[in-house]
C-alpha atoms as a PDB file:
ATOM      1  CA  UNK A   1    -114.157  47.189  11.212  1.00  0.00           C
ATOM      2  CA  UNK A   2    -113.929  44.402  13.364  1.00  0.00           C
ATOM      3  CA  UNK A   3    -116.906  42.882  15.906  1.00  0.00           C
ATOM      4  CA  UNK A   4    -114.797  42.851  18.310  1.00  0.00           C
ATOM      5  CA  UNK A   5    -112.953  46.171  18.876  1.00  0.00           C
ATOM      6  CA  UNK A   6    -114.368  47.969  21.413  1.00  0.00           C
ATOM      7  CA  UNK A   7    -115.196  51.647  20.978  1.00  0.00           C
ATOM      8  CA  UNK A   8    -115.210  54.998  23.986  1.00  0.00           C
ATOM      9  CA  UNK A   9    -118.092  56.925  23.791  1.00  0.00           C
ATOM     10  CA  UNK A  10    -115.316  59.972  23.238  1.00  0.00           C
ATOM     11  CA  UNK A  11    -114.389  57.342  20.064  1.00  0.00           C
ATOM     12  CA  UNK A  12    -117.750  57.924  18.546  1.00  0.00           C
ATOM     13  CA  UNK A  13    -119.265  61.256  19.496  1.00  0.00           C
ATOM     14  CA  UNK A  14    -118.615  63.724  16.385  1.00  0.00           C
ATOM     15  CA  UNK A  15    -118.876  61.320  13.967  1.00  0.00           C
ATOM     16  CA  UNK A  16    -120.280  61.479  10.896  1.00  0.00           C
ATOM     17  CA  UNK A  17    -123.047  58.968  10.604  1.00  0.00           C
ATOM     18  CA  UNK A  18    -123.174  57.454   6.811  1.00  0.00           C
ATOM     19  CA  UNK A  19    -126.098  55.521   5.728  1.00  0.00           C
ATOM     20  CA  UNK A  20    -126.081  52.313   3.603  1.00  0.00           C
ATOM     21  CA  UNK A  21    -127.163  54.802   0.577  1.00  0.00           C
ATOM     22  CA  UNK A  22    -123.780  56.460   1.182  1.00  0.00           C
ATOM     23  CA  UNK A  23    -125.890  59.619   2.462  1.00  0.00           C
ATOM     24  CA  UNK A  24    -124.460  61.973   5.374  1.00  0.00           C
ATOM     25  CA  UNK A  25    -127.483  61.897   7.929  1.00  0.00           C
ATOM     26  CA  UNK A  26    -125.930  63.540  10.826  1.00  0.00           C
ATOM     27  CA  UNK A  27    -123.308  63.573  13.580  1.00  0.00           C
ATOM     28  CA  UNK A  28    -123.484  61.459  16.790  1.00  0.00           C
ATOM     29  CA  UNK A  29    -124.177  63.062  19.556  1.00  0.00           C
ATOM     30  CA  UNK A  30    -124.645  60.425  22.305  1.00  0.00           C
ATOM     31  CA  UNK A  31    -124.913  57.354  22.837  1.00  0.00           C
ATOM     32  CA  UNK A  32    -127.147  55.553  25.867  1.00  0.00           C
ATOM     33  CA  UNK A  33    -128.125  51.993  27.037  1.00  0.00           C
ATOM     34  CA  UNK A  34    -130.207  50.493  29.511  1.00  0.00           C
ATOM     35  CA  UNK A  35    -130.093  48.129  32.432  1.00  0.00           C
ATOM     36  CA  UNK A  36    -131.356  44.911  30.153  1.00  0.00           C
ATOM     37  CA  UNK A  37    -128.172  45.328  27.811  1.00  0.00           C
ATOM     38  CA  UNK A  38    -129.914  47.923  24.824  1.00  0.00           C
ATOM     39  CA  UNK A  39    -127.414  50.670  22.995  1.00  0.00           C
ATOM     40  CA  UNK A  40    -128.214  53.495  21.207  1.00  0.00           C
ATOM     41  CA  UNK A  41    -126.668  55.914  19.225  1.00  0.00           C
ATOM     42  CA  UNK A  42    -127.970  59.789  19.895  1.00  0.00           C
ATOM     43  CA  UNK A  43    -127.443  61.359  16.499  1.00  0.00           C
ATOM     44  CA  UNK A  44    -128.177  65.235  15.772  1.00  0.00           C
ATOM     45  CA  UNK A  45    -129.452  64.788  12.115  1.00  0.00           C
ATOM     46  CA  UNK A  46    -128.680  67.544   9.789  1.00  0.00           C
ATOM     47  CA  UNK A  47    -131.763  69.408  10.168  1.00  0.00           C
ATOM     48  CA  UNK A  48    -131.201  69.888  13.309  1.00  0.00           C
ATOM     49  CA  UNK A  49    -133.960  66.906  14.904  1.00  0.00           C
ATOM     50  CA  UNK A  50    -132.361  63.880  16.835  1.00  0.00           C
ATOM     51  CA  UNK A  51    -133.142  60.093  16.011  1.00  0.00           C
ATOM     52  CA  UNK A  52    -132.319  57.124  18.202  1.00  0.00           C
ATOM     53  CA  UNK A  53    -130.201  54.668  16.156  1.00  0.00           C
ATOM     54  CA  UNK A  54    -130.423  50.705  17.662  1.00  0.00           C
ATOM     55  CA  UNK A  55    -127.189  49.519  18.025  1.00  0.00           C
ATOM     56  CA  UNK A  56    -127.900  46.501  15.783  1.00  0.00           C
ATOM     57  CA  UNK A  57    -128.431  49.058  12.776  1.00  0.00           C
ATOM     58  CA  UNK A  58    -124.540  49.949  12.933  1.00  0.00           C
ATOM     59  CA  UNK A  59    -122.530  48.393  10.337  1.00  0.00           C
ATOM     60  CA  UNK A  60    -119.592  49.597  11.232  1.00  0.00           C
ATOM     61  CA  UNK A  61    -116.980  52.208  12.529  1.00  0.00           C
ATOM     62  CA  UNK A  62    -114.121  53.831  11.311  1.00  0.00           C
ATOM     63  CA  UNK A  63    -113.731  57.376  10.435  1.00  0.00           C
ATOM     64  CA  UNK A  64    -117.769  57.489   9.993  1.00  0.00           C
ATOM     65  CA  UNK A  65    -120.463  55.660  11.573  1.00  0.00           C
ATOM     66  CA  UNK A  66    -121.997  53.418   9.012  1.00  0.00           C
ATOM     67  CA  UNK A  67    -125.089  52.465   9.477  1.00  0.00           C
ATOM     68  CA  UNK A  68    -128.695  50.513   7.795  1.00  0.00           C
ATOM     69  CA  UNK A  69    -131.230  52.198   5.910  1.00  0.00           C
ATOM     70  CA  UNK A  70    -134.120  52.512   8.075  1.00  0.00           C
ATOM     71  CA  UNK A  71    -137.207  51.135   5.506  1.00  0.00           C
ATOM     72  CA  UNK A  72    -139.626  52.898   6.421  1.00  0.00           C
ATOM     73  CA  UNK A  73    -143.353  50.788   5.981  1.00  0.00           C
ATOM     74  CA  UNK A  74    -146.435  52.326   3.872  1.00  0.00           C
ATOM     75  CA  UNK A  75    -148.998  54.515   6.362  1.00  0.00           C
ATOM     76  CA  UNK A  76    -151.578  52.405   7.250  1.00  0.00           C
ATOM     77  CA  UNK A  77    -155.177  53.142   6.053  1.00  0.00           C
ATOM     78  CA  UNK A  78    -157.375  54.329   9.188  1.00  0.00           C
ATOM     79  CA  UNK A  79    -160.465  52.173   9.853  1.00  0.00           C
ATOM     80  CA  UNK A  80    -163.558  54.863   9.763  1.00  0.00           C
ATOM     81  CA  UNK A  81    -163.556  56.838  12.673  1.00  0.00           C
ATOM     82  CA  UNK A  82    -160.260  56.591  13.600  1.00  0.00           C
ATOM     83  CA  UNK A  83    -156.811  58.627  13.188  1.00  0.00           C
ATOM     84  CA  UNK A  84    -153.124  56.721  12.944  1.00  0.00           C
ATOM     85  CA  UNK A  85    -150.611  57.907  15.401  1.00  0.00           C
ATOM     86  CA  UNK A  86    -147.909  59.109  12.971  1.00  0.00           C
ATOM     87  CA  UNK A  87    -145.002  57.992  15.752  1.00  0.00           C
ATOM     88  CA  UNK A  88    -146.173  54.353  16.105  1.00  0.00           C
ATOM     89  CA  UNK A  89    -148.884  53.520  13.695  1.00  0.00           C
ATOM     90  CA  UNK A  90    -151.810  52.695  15.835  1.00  0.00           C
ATOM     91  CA  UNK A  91    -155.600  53.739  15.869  1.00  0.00           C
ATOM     92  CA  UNK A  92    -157.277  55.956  17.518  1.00  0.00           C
ATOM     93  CA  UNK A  93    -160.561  57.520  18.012  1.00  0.00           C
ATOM     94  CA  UNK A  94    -161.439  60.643  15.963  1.00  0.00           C
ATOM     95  CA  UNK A  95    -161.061  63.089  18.911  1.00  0.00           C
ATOM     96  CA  UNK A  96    -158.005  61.936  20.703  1.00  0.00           C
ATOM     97  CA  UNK A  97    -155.637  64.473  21.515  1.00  0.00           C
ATOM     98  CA  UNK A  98    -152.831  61.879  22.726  1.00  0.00           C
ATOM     99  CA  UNK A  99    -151.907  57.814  21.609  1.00  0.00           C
ATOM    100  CA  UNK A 100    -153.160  55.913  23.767  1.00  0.00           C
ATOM    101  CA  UNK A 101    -150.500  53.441  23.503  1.00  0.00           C
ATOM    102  CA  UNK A 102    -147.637  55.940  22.562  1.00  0.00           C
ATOM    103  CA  UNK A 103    -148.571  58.897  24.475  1.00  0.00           C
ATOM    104  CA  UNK A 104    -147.531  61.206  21.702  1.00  0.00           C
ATOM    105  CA  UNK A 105    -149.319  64.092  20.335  1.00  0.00           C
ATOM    106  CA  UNK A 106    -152.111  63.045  17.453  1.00  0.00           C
ATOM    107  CA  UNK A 107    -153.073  66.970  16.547  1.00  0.00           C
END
């Protein structure tokens, strides 16, 4: 699993993707990048949902995709009158149908 081999997306696609636990999360389905150098990995988790793996999570590659534990942090508590955006962990107002600084749904 060296640094420096370089991989086809064909290469990767339909892998299984192993995480540091030695749990089967999914298969890769994609992978993407933008202009200012950023790779992803598309994987199609085993229930079915996708996540967005950060290249700098992936350990490695052979016949799996191994990659880091994603720790996940501890909820924060709202202040009163607020509601935390479950996608990004911000506040809100009580009311808000939409994060203001995520965009995604807070129903």
């Amino acid at each position: 699993m060296s640094s420096s081999k370089s991989f086809r997306k064909e290469e990767i696609a339909g892998k299984t993707v192993i995480d540091s636990s030695g749990r089967n999360t999914g298969k890769v389905k994609d992978l993407t990048f933008t202009l200012d150098g950023k790779i992803t990995l598309i994987v199609e988790k085993n229930d079915g949902s996708e996540e967005t793996i950060p290249l700098n999570r992936v350990l490695g590659v052979s016949d799996n995709v191994v990659v880091k534990e994603q720790i996940v942090p501890a909820m924060p508590v709202a202040s009163p009158g607020m509601v935390i955006c479950k996608s990004c962990g911000r506040e809100a107002p009580i009311g808000t149908l939409w994060c203001p600084s995520c965009g995604k749904s807070l129903a």
